[in-house]
Structures are given as structure tokens and as C-alpha cells.
PDB file of N, CA and C in Angstrom:
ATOM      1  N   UNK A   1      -2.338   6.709   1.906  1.00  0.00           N
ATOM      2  CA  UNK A   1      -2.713   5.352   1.571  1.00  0.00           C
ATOM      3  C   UNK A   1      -2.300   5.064   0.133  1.00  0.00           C
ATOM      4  N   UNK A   2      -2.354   3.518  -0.228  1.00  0.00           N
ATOM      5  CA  UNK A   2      -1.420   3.100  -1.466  1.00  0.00           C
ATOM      6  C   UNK A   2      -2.444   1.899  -1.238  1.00  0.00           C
ATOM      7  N   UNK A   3      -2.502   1.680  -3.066  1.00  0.00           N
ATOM      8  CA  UNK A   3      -3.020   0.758  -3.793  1.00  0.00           C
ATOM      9  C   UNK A   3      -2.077  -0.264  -4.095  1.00  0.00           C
ATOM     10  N   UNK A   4      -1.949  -1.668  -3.800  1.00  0.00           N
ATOM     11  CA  UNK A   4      -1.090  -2.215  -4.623  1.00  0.00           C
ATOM     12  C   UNK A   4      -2.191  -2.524  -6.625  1.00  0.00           C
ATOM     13  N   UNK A   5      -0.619  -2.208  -7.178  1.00  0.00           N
ATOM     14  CA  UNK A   5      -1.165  -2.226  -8.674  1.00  0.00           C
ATOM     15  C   UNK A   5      -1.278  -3.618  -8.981  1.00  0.00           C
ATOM     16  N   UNK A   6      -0.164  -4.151  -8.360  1.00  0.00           N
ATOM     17  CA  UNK A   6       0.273  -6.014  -8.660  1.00  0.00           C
ATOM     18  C   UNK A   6       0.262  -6.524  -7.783  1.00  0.00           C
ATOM     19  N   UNK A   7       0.328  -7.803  -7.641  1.00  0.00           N
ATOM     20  CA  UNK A   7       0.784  -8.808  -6.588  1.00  0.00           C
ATOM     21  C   UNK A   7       2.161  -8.617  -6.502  1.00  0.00           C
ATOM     22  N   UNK A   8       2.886  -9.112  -5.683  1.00  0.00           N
ATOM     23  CA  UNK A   8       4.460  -8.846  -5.072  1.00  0.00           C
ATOM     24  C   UNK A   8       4.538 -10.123  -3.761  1.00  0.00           C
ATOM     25  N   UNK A   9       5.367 -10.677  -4.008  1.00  0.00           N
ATOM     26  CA  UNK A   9       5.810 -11.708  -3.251  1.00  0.00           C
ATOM     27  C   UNK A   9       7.307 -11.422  -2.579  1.00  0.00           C
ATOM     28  N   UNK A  10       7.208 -11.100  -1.460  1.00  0.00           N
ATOM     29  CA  UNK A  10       8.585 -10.843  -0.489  1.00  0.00           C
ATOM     30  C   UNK A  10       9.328 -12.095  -0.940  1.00  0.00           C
ATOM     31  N   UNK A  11      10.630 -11.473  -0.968  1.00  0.00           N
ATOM     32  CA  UNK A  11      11.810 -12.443  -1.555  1.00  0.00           C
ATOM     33  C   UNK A  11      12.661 -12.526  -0.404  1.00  0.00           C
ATOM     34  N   UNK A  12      12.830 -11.343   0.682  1.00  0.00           N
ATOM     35  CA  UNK A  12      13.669 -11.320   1.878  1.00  0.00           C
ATOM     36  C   UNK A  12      13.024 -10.644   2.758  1.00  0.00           C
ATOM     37  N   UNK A  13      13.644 -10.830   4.049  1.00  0.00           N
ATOM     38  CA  UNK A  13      13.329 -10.825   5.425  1.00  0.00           C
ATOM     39  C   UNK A  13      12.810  -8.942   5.294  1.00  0.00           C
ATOM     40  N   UNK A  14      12.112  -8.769   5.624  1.00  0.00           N
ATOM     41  CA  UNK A  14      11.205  -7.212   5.798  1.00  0.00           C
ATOM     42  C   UNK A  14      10.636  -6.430   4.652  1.00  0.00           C
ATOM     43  N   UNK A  15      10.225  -7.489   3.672  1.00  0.00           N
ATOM     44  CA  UNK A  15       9.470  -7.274   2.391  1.00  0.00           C
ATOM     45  C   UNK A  15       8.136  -7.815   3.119  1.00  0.00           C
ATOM     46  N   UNK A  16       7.009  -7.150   2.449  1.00  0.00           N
ATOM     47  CA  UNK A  16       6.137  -7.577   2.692  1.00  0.00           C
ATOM     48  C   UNK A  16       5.092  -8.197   1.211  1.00  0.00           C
ATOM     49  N   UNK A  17       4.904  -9.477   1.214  1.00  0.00           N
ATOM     50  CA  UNK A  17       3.761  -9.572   0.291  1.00  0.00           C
ATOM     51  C   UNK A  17       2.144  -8.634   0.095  1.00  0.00           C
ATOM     52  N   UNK A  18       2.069  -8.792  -1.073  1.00  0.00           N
ATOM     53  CA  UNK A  18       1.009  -7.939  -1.344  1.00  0.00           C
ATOM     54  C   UNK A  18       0.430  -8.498  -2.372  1.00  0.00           C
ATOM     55  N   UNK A  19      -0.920  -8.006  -2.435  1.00  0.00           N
ATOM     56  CA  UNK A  19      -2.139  -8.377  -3.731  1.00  0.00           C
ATOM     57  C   UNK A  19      -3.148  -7.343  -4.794  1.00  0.00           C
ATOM     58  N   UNK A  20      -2.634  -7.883  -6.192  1.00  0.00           N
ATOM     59  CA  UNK A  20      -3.207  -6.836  -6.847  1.00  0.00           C
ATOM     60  C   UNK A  20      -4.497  -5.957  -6.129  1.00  0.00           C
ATOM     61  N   UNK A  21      -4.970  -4.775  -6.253  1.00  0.00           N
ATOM     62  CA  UNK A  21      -6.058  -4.168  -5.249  1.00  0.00           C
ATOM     63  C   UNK A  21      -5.898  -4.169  -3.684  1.00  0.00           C
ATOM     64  N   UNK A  22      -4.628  -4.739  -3.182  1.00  0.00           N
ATOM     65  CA  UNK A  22      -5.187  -4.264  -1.791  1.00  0.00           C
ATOM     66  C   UNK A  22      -4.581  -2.647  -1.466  1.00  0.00           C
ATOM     67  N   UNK A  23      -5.126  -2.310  -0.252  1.00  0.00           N
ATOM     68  CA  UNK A  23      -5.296  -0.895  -0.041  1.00  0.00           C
ATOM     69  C   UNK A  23      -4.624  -1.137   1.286  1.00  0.00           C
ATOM     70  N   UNK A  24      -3.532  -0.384   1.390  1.00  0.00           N
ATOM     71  CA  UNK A  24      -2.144  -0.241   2.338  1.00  0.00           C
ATOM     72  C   UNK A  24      -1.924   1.119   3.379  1.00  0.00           C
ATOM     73  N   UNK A  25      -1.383   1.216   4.288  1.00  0.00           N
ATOM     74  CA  UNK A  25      -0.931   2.699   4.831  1.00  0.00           C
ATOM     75  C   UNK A  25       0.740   2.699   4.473  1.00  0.00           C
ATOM     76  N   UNK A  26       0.773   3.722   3.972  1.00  0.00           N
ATOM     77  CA  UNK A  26       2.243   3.712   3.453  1.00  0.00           C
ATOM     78  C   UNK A  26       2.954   4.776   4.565  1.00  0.00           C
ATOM     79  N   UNK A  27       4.055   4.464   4.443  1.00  0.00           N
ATOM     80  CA  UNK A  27       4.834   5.149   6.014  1.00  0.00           C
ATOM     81  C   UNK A  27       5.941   5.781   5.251  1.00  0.00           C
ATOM     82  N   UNK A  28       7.494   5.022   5.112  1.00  0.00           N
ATOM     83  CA  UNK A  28       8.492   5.792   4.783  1.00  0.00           C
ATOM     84  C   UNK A  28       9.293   5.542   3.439  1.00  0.00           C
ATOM     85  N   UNK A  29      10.154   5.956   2.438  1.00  0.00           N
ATOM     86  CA  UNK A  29      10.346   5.869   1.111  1.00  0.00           C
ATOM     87  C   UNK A  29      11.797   4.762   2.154  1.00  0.00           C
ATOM     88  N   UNK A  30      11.933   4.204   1.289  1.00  0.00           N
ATOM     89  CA  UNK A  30      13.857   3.854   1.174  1.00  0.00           C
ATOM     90  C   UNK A  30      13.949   3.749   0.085  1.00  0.00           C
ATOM     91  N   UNK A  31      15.068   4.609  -0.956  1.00  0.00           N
ATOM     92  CA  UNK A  31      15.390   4.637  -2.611  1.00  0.00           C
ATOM     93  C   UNK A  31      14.078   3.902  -3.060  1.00  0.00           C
ATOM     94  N   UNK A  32      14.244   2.878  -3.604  1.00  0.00           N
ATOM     95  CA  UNK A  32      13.243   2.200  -4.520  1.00  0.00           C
ATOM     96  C   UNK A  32      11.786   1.525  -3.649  1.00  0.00           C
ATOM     97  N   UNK A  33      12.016   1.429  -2.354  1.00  0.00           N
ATOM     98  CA  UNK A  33      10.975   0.892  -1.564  1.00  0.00           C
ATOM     99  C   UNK A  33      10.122   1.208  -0.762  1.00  0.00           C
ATOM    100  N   UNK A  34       9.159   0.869  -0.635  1.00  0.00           N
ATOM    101  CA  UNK A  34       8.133   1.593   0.402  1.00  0.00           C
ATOM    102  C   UNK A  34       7.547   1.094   1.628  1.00  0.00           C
ATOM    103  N   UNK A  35       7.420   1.510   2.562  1.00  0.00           N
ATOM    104  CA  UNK A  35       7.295   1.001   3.985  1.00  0.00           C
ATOM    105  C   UNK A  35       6.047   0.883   3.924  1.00  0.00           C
ATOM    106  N   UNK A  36       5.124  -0.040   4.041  1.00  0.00           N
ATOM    107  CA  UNK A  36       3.555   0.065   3.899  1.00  0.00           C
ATOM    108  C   UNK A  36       2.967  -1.437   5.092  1.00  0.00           C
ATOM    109  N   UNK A  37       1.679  -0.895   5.273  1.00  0.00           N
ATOM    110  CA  UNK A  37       1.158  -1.992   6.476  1.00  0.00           C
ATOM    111  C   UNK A  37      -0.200  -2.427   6.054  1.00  0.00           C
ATOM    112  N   UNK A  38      -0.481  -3.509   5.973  1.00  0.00           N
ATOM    113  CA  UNK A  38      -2.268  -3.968   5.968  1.00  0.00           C
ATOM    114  C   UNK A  38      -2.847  -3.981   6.941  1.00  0.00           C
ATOM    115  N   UNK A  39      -3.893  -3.955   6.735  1.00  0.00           N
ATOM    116  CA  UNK A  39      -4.764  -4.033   7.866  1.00  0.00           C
ATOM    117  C   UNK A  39      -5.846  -5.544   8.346  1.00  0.00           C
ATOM    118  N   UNK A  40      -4.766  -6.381   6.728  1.00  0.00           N
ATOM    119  CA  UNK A  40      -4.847  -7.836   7.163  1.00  0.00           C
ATOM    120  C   UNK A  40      -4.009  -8.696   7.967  1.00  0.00           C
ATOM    121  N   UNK A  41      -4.340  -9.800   8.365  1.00  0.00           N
ATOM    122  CA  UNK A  41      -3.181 -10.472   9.122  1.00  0.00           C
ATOM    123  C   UNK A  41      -2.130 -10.235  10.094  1.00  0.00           C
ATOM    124  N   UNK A  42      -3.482  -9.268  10.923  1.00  0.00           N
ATOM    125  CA  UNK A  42      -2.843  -8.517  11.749  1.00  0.00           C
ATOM    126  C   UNK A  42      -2.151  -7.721  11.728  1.00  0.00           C
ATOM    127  N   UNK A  43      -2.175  -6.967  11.032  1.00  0.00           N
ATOM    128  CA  UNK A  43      -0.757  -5.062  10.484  1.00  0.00           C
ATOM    129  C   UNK A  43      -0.122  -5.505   9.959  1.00  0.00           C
ATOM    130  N   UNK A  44       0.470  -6.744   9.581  1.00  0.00           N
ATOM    131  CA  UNK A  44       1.671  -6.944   9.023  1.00  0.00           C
ATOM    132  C   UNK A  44       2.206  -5.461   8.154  1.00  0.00           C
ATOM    133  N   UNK A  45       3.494  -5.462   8.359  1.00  0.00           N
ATOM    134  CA  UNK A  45       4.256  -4.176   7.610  1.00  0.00           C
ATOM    135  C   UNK A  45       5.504  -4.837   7.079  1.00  0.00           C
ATOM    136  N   UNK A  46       5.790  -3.996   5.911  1.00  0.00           N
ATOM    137  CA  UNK A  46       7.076  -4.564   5.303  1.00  0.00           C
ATOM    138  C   UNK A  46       7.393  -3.649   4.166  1.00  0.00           C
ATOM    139  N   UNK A  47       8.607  -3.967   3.712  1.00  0.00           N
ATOM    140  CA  UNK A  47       8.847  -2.790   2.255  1.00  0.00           C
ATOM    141  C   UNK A  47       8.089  -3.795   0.986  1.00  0.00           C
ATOM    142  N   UNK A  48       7.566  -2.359   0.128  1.00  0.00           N
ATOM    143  CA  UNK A  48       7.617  -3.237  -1.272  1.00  0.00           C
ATOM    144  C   UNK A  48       8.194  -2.373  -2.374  1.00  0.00           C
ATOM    145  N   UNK A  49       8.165  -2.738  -3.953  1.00  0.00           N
ATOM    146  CA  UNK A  49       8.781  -1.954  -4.645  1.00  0.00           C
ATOM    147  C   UNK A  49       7.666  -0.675  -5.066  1.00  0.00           C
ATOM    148  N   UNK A  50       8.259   0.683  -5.252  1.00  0.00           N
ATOM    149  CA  UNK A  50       7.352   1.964  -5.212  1.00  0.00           C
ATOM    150  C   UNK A  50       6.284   1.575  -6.608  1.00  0.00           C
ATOM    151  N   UNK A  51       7.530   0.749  -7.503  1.00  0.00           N
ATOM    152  CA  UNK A  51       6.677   0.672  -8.799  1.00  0.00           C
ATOM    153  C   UNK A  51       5.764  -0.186  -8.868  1.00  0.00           C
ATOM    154  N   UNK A  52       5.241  -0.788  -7.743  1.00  0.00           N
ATOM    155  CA  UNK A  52       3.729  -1.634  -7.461  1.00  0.00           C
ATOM    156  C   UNK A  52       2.630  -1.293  -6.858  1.00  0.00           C
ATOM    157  N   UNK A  53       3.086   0.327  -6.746  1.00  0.00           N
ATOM    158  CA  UNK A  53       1.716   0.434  -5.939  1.00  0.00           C
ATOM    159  C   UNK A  53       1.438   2.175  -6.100  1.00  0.00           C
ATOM    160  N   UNK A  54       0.294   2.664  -6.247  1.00  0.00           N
ATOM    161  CA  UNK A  54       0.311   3.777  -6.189  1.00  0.00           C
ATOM    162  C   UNK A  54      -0.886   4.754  -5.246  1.00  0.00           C
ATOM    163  N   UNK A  55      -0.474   5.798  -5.148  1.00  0.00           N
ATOM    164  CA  UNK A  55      -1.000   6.334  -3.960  1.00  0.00           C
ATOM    165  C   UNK A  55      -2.513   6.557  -4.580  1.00  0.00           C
ATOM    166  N   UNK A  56      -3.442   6.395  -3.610  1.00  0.00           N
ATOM    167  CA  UNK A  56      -4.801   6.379  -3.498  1.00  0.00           C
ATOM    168  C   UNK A  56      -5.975   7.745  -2.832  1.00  0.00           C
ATOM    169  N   UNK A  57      -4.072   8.375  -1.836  1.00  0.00           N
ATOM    170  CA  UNK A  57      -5.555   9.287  -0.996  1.00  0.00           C
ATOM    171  C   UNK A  57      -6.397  10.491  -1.891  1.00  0.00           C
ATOM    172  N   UNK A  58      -6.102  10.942  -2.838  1.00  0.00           N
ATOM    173  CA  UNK A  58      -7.221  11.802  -3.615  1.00  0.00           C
ATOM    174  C   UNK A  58      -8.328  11.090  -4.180  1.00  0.00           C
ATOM    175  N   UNK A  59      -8.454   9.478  -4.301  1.00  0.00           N
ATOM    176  CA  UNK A  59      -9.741   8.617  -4.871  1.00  0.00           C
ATOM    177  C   UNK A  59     -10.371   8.428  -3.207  1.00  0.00           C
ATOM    178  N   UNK A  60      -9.538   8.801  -2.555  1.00  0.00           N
ATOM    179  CA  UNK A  60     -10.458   8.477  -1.398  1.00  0.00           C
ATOM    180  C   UNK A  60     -10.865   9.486  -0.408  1.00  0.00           C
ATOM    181  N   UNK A  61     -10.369  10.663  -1.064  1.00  0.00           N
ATOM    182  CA  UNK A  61     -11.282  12.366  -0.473  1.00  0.00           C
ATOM    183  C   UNK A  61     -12.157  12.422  -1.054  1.00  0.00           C
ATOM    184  N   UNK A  62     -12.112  12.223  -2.087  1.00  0.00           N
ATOM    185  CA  UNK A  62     -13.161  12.579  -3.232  1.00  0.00           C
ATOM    186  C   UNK A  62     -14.314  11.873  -2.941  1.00  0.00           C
ATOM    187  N   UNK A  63     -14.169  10.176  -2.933  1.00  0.00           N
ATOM    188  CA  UNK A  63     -15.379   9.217  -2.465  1.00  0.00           C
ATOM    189  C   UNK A  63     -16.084   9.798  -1.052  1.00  0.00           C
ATOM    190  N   UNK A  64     -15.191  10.422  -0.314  1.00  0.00           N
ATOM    191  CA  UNK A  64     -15.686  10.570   1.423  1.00  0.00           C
ATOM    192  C   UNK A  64     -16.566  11.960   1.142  1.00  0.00           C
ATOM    193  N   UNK A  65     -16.637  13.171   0.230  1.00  0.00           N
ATOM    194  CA  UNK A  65     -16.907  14.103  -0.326  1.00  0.00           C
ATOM    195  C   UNK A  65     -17.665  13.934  -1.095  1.00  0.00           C
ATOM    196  N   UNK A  66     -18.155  12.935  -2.005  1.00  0.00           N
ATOM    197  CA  UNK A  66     -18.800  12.994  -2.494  1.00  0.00           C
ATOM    198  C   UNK A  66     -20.506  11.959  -1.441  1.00  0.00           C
ATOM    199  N   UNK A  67     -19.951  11.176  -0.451  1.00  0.00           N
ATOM    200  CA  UNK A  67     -20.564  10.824   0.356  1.00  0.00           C
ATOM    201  C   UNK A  67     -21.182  11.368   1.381  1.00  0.00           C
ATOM    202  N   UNK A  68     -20.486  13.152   1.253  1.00  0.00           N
ATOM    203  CA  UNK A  68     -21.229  14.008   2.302  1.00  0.00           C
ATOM    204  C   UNK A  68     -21.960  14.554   1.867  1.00  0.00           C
ATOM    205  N   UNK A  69     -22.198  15.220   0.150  1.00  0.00           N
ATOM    206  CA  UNK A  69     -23.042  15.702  -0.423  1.00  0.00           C
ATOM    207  C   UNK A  69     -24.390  15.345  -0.664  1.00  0.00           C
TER     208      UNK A  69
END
């Protein structure tokens, strides 16, 4: 999973918009882009740039771990 850091507005066809804080499933790299899906607006999926978003899943073992204790 991936955080977007910024907002990002798709400029072409299989970009996907995104919003500072939302929380994404990220799938596959292409050079500079990342394959990622919400779980708003129905899955929508699309690439965005790597440098907008960063990966989340160790803030979110930790929260689920610290929720079992």
C-alpha cells in the first residue's frame, strides 16, 4: 500500500488522479510510474508519478500490532 504525498491530476489517458493522504494498493513500477488503485469510485486504477506517493505498509503493521497488544 502507498500514501499519496500530493494531489496529482491525470494529464493522459491511464493516469490516475489522486489526493494529498489518500491510501492506494500499488501493483506494478513502469520507470517513473506507479500502477496504483482506490478503493474510491469504484477501484479506479491508473499510473501516477513514484515521486507522489510513498509506501505505507510498515505504518500499517505496526498500527495492526500495536492493536493486538
Amino acid at each position: 500500500m502507498v500514501k499519496a504525498l500530493y494531489d496529482y491530476e491525470a494529464t493522459a489517458p491511464g493516469e490516475l488522479s489522486i489526493k494529498e493522504d489518500d491510501v492506494l494498493y500499488a501493483f506494478e513500477a513502469e520507470e517513473d510510474w506507479l500502477l496504483v488503485q482506490t478503493d474510491k469510485d469504484g477501484g479506479k486504477a491508473g499510473f501516477v508519478p513514484v515521486t507522489y506517493i510513498e509506501e505505507v505498509l510498515l505504518f500499517i503493521q505496526l498500527y495492526e500490532a500495536l492493536l493486538v497488544d
